[in-house]
N, C-alpha and C. Protein backbone atom coordinates (compact mmCIF):
# COMPACT_ATOMS: atom_id res chain seq x y z
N UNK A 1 -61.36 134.28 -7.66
CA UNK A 1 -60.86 133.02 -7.17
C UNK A 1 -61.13 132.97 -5.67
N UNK A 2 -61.47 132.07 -5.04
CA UNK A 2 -62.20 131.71 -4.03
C UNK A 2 -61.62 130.31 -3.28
N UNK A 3 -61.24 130.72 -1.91
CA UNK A 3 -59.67 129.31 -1.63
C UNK A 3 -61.17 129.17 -0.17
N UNK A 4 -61.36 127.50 -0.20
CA UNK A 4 -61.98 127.28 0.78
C UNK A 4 -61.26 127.49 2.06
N UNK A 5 -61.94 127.03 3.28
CA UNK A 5 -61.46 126.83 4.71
C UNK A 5 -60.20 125.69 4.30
N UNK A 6 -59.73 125.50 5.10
CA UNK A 6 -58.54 124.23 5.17
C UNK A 6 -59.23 123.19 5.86
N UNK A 7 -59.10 121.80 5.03
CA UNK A 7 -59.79 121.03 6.18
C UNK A 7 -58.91 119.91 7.26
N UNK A 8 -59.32 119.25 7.76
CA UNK A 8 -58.60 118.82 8.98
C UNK A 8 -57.82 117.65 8.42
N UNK A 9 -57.11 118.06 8.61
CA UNK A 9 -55.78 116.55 7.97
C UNK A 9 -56.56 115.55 8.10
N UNK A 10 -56.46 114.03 6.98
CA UNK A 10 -57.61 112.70 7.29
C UNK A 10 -56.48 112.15 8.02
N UNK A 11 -56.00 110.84 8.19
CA UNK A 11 -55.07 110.02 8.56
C UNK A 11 -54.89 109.31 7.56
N UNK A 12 -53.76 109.11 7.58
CA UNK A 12 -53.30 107.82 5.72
C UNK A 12 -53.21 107.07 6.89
N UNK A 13 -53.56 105.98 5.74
CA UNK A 13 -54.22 104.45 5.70
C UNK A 13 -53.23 103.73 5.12
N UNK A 14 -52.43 103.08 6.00
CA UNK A 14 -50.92 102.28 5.30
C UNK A 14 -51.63 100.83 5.69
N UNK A 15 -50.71 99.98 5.18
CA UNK A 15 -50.98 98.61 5.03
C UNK A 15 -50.80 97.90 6.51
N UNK A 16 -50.52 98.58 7.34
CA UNK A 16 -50.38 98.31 8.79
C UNK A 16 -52.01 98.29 9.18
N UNK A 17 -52.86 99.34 8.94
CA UNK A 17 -54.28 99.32 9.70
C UNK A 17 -55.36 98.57 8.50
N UNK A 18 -54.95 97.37 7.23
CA UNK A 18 -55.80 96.67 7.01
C UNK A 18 -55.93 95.86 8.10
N UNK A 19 -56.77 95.20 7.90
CA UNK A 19 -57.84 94.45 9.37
C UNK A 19 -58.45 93.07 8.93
N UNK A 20 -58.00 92.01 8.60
CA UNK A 20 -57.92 90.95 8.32
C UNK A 20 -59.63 90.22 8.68
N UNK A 21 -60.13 89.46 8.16
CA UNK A 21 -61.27 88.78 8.54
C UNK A 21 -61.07 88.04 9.56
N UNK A 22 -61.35 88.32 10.67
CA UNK A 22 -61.56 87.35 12.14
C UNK A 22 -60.91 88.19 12.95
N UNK A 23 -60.41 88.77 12.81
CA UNK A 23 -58.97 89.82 13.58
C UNK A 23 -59.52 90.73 14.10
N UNK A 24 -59.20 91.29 15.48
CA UNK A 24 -59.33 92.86 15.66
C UNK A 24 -58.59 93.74 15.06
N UNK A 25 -58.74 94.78 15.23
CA UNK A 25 -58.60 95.97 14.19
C UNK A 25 -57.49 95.97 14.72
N UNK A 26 -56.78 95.73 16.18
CA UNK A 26 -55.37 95.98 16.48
C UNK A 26 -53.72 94.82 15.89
N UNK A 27 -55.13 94.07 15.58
CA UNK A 27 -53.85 93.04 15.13
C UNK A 27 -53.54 92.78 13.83
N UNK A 28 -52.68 93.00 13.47
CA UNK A 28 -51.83 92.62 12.05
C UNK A 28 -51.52 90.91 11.51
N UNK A 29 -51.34 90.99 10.16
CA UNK A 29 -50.83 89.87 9.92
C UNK A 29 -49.62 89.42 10.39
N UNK A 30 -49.29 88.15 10.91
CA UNK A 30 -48.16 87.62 11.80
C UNK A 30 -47.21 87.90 10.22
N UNK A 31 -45.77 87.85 10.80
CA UNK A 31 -44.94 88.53 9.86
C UNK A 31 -44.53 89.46 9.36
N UNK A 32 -45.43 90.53 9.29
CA UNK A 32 -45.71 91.89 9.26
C UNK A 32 -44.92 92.97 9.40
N UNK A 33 -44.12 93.68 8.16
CA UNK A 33 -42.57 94.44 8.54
C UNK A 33 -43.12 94.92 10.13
N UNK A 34 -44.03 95.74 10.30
CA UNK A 34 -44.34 96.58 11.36
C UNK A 34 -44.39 95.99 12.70
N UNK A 35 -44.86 94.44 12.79
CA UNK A 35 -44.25 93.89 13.82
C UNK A 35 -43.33 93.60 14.46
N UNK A 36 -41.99 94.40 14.07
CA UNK A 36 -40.81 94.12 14.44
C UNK A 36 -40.56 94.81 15.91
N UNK A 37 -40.18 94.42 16.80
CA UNK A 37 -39.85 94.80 17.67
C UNK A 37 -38.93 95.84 18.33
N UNK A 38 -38.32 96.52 18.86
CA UNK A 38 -38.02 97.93 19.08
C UNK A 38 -35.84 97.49 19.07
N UNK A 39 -36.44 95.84 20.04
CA UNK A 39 -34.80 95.63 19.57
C UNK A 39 -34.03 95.23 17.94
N UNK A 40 -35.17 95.10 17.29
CA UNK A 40 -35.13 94.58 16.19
C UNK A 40 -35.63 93.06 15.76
N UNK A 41 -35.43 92.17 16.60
CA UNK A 41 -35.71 90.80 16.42
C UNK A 41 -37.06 90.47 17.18
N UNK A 42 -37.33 89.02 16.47
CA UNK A 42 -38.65 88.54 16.85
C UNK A 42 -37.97 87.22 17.84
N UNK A 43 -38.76 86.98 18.71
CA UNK A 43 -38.31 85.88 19.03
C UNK A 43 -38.09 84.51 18.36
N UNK A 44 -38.78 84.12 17.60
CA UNK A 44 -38.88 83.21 16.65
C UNK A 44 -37.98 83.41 15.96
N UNK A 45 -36.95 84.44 15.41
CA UNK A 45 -35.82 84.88 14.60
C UNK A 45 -34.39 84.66 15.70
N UNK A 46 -34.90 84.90 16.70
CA UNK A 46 -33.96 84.85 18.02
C UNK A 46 -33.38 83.33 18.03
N UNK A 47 -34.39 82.70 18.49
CA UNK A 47 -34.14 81.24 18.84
C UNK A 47 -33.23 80.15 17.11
N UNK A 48 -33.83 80.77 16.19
CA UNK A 48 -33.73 80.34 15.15
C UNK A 48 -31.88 80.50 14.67
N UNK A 49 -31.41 81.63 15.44
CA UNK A 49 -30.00 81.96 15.09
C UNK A 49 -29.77 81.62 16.20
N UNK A 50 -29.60 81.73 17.58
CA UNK A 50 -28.93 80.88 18.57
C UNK A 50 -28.66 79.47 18.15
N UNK A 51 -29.84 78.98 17.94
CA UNK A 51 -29.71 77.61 17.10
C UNK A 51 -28.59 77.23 16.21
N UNK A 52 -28.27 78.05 14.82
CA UNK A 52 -27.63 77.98 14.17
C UNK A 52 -26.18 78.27 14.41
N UNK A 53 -26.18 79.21 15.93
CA UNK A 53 -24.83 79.57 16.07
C UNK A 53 -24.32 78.14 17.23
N UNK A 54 -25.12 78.07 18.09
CA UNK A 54 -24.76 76.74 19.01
C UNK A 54 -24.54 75.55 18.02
N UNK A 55 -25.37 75.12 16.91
CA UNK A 55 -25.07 74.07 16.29
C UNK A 55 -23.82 73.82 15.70
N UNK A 56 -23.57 75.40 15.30
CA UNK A 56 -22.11 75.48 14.54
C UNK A 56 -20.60 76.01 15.13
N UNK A 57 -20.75 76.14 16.48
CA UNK A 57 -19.65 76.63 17.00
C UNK A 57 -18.41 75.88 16.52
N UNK A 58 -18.26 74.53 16.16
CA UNK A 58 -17.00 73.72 15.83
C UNK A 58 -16.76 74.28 14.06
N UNK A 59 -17.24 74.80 13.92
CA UNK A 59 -17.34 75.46 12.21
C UNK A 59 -17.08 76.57 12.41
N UNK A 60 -17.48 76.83 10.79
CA UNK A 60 -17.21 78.07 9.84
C UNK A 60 -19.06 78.69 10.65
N UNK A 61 -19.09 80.01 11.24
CA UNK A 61 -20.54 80.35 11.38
C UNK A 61 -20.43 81.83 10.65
N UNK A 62 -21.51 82.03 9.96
CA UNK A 62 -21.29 82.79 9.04
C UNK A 62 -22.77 83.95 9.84
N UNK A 63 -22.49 85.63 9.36
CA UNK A 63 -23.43 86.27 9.31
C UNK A 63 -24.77 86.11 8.43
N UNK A 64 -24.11 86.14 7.08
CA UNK A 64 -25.13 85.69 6.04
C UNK A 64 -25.99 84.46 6.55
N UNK A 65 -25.01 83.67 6.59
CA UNK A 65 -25.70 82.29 6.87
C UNK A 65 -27.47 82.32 8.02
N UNK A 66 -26.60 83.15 9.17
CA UNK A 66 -27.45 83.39 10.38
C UNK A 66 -28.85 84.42 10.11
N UNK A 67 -28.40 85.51 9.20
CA UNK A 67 -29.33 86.36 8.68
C UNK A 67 -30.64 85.49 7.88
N UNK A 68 -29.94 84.76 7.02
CA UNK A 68 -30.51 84.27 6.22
C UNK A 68 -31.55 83.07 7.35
N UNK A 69 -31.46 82.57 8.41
CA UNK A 69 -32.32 81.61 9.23
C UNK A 69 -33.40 82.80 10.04
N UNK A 70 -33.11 84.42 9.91
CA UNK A 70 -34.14 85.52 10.10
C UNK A 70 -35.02 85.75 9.47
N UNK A 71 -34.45 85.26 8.32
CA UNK A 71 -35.21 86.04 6.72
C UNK A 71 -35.07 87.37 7.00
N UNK A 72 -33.82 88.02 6.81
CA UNK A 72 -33.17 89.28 7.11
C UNK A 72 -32.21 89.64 5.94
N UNK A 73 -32.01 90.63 5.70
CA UNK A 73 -31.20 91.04 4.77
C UNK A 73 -29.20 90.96 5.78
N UNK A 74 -28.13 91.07 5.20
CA UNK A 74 -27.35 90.70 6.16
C UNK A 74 -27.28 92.49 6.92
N UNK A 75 -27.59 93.01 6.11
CA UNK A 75 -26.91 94.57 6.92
C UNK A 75 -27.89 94.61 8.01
N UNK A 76 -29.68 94.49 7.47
CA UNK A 76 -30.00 94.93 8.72
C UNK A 76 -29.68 93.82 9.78
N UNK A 77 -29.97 92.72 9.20
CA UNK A 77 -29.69 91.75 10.44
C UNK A 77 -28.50 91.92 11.53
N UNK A 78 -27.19 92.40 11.04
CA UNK A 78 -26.35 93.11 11.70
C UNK A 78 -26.52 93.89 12.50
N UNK A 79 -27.45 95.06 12.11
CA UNK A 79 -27.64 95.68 13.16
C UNK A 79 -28.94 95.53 14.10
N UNK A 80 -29.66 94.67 13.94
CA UNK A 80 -30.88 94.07 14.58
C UNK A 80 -30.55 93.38 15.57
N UNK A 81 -29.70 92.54 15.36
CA UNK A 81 -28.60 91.72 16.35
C UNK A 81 -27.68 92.59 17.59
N UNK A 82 -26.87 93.40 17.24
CA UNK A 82 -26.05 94.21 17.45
C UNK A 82 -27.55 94.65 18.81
N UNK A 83 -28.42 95.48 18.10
CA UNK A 83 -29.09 96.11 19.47
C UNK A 83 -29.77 95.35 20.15
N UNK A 84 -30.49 94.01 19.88
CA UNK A 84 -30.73 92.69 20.49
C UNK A 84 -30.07 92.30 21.59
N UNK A 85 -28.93 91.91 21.35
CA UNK A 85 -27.58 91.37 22.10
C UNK A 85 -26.99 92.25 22.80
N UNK A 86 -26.26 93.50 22.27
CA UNK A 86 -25.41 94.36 22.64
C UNK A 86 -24.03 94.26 22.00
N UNK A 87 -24.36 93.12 21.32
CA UNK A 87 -22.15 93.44 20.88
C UNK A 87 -22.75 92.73 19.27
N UNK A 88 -21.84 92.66 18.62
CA UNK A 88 -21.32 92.57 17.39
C UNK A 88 -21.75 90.96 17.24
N UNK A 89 -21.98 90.53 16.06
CA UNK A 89 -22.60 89.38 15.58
C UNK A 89 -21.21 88.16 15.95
N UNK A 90 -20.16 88.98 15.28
CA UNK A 90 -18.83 88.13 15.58
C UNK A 90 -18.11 87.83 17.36
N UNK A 91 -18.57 89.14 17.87
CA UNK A 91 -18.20 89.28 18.97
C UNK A 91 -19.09 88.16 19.98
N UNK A 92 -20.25 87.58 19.58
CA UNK A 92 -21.11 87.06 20.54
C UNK A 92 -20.68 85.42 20.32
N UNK A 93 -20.24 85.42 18.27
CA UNK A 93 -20.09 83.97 18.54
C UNK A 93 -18.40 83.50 19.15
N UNK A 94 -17.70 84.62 19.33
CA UNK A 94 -16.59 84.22 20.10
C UNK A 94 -16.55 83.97 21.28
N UNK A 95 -17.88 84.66 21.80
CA UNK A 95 -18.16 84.59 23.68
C UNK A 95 -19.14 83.02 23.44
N UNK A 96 -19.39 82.91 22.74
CA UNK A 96 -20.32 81.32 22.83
C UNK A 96 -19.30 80.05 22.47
N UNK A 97 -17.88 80.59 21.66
CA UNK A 97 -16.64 79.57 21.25
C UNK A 97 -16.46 79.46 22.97
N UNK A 98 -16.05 80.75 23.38
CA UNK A 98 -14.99 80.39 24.72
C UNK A 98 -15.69 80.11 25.99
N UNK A 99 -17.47 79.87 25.84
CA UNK A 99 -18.38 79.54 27.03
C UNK A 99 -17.78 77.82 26.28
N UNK A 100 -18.42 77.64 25.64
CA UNK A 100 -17.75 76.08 25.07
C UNK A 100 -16.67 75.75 25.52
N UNK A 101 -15.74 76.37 25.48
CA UNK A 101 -14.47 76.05 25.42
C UNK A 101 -14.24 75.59 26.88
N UNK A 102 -14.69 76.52 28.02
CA UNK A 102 -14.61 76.75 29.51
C UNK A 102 -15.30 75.33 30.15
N UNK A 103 -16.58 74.92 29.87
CA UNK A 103 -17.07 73.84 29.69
C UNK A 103 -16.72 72.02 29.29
N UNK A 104 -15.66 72.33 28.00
CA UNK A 104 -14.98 71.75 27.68
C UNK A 104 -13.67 71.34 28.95
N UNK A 105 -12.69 72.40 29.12
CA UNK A 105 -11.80 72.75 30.03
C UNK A 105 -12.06 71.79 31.47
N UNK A 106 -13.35 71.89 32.38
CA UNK A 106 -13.85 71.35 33.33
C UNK A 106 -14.35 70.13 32.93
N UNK A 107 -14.90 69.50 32.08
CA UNK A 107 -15.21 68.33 31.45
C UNK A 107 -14.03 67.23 32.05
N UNK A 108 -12.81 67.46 30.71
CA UNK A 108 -11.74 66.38 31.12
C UNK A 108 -10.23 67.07 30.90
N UNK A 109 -9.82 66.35 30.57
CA UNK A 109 -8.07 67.15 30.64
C UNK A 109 -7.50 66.98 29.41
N UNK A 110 -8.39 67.51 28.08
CA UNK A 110 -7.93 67.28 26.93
C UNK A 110 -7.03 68.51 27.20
N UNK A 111 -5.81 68.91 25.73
CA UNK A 111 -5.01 69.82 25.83
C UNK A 111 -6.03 70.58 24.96
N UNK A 112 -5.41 72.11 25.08
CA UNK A 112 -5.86 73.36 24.68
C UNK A 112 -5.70 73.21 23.30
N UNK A 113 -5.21 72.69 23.20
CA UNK A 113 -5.06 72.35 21.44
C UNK A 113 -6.28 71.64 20.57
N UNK A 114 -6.41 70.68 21.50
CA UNK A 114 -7.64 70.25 21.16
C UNK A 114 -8.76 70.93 21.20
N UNK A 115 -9.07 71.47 22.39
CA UNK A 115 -10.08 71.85 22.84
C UNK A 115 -10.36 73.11 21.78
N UNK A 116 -9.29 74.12 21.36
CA UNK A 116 -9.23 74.66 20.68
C UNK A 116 -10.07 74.58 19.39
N UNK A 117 -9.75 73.65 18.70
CA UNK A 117 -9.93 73.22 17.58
C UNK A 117 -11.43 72.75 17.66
N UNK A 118 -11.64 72.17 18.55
CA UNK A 118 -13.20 71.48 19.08
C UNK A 118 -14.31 72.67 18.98
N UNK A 119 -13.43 73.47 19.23
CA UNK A 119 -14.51 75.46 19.21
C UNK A 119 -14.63 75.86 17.86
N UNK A 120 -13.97 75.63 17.13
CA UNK A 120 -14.05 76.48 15.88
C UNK A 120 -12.95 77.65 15.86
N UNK A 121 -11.63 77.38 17.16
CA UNK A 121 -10.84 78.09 16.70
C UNK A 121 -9.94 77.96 15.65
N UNK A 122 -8.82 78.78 14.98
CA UNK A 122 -8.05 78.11 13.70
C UNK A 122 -6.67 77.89 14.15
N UNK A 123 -6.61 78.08 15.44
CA UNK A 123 -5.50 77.03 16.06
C UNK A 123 -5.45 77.57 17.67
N UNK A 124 -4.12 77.21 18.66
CA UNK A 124 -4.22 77.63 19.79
C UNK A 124 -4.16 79.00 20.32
N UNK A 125 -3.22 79.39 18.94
CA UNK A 125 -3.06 80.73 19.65
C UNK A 125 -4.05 81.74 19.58
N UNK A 126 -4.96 81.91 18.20
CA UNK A 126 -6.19 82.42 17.99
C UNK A 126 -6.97 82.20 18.93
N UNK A 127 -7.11 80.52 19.80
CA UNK A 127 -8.06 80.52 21.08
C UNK A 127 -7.77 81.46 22.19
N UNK A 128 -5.93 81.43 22.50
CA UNK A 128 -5.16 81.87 23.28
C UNK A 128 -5.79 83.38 23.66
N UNK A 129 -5.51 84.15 22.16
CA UNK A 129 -6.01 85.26 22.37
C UNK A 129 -7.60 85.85 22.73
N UNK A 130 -8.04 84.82 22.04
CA UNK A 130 -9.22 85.20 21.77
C UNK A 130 -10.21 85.42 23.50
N UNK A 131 -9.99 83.88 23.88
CA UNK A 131 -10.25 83.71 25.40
C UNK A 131 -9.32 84.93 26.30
N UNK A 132 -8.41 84.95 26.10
CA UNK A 132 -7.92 86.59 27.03
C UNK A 132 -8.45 87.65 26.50
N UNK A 133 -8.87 88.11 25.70
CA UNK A 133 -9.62 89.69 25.54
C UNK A 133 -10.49 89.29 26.25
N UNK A 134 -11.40 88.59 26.23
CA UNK A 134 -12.95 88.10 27.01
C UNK A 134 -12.85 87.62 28.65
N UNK A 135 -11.67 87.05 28.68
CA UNK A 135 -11.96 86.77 30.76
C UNK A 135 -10.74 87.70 31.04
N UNK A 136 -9.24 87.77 30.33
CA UNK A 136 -8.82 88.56 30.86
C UNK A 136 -7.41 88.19 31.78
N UNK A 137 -7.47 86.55 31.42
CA UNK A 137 -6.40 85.75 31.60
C UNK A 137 -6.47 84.38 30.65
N UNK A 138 -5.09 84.01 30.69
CA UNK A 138 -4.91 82.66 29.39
C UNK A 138 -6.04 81.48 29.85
N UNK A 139 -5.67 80.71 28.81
CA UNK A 139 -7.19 79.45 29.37
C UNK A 139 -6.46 78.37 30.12
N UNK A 140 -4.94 78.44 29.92
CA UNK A 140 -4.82 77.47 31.44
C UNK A 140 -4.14 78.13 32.29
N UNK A 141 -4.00 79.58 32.34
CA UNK A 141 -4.25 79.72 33.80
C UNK A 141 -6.16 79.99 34.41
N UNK A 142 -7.43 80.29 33.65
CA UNK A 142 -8.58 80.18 34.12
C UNK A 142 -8.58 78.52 34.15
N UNK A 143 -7.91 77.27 33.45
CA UNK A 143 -8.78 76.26 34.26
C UNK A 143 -7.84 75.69 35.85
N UNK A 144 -6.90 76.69 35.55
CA UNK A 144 -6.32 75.90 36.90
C UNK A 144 -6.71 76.97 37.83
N UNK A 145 -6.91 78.21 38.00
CA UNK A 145 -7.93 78.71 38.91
C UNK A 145 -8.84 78.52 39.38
N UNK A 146 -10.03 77.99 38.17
CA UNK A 146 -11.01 77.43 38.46
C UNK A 146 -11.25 75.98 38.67
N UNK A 147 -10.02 75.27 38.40
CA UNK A 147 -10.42 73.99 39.33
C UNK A 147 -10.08 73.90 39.97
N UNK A 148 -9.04 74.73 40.91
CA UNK A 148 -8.66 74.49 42.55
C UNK A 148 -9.95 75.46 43.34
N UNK A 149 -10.42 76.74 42.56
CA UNK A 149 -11.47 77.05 43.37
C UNK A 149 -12.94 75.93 42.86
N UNK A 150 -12.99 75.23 42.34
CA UNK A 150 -14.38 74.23 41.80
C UNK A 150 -15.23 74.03 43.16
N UNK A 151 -15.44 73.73 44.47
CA UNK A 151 -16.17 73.50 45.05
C UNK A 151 -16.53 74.88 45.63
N UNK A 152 -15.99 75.81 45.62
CA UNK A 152 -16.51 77.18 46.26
C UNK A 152 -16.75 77.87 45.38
N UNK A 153 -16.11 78.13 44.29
CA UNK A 153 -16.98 79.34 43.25
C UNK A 153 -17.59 78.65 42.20
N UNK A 154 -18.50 79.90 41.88
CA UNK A 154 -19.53 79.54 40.58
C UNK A 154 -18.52 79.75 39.20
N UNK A 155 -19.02 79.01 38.33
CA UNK A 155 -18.14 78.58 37.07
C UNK A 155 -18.31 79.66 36.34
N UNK A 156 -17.43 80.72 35.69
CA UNK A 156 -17.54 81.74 34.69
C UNK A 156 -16.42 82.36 34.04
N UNK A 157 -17.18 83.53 33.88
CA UNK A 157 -15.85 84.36 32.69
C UNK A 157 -15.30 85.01 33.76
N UNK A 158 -15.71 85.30 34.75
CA UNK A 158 -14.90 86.51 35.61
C UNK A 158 -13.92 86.11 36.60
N UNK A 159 -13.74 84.44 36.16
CA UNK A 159 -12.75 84.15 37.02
C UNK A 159 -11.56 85.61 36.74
N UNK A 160 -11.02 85.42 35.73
CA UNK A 160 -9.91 86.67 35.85
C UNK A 160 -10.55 88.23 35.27
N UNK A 161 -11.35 88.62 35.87
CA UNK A 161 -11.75 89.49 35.84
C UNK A 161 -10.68 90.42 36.42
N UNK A 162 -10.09 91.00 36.98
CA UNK A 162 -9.12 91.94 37.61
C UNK A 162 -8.14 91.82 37.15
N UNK A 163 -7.85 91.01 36.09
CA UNK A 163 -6.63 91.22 35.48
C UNK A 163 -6.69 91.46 33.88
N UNK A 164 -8.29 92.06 33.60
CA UNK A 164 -8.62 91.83 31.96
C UNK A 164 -7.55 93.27 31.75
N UNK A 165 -7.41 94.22 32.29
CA UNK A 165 -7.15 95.34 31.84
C UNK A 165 -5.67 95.10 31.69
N UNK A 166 -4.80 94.32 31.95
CA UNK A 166 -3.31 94.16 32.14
C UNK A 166 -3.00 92.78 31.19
N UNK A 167 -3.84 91.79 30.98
CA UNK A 167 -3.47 90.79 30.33
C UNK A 167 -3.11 91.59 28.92
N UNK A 168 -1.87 90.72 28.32
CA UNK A 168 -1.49 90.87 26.98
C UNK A 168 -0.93 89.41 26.78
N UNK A 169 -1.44 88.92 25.34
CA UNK A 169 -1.15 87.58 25.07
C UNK A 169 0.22 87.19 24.74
């Protein structure tokens, strides 16, 4: 019995290095699992769920729902998002309720109740809280901060920033 030399590993040939007619050899078909990007999302998947989450902030906004405008399964989309963004699928559309909300607030002098409800919260106190984990004070004490400071500071979440660690609702 007689065992040849070993020969040099070939390279496998996955469905990533077919090479399309007109195409260079570096480019893939658009769509392409392997085109996915390192954060997970494509831009075109990006814009497509911002979309869906801005359209729906006064609603019910669902993960599935949002996955499903990726063409994503919901788990990975979860976590595709998650390293995209940096926080939690739920966590981002609560920071996009209470950018609304803040907006709202400076607009006109509806009550928090309203305004509440106008977000997609399920009543005041859910806003109540929700807006203090995120700036770190209640929402009328940030709009009466921020409208006596309105001509000198820039409009945001950090109005109560120095007090996120001590607020309790």
């Amino acid at each position: 019995m007689s065992f040849a030399a070993p020969r040099a590993a070939q390279p496998i040939v996955g469905p990533s290095a077919i090479v399309h007619p007109g195409r260079q050899p570096s480019e893939r078909s658009p769509g392409h699992l392997h085109d996915r990007r390192p954060e997970g999302l494509l831009p075109w998947q990006v814009s497509r769920v911002r979309a869906y989450i801005d359209a729906g902030l006064q609603g019910r906004v669902s993960l599935s729902v949002a996955a499903g405008h990726a063409r994503l399964s919901s788990g990975y989309f979860s976590r595709c998002f998650r390293r995209f963004f940096g926080v939690t699928f739920s966590r981002y559309v609560a920071r996009r309720r209470v950018e609304r909300a803040q907006g709202l607030m400076l607009e006109d002098g509806r009550k928090l109740c309203q305004i509440a409800l106008a977000c997609g919260f399920a009543d005041q106190a859910h806003f109540t809280r929700t807006f203090g984990s995120l700036t770190g004070c209640s929402p009328a004490r940030w709009r009466r901060r921020t409208l006596s400071d309105r001509p000198a500071a820039r409009i945001s979440m950090d109005v109560c920033a120095g007090e996120a660690a001590s607020w309790k609702p």
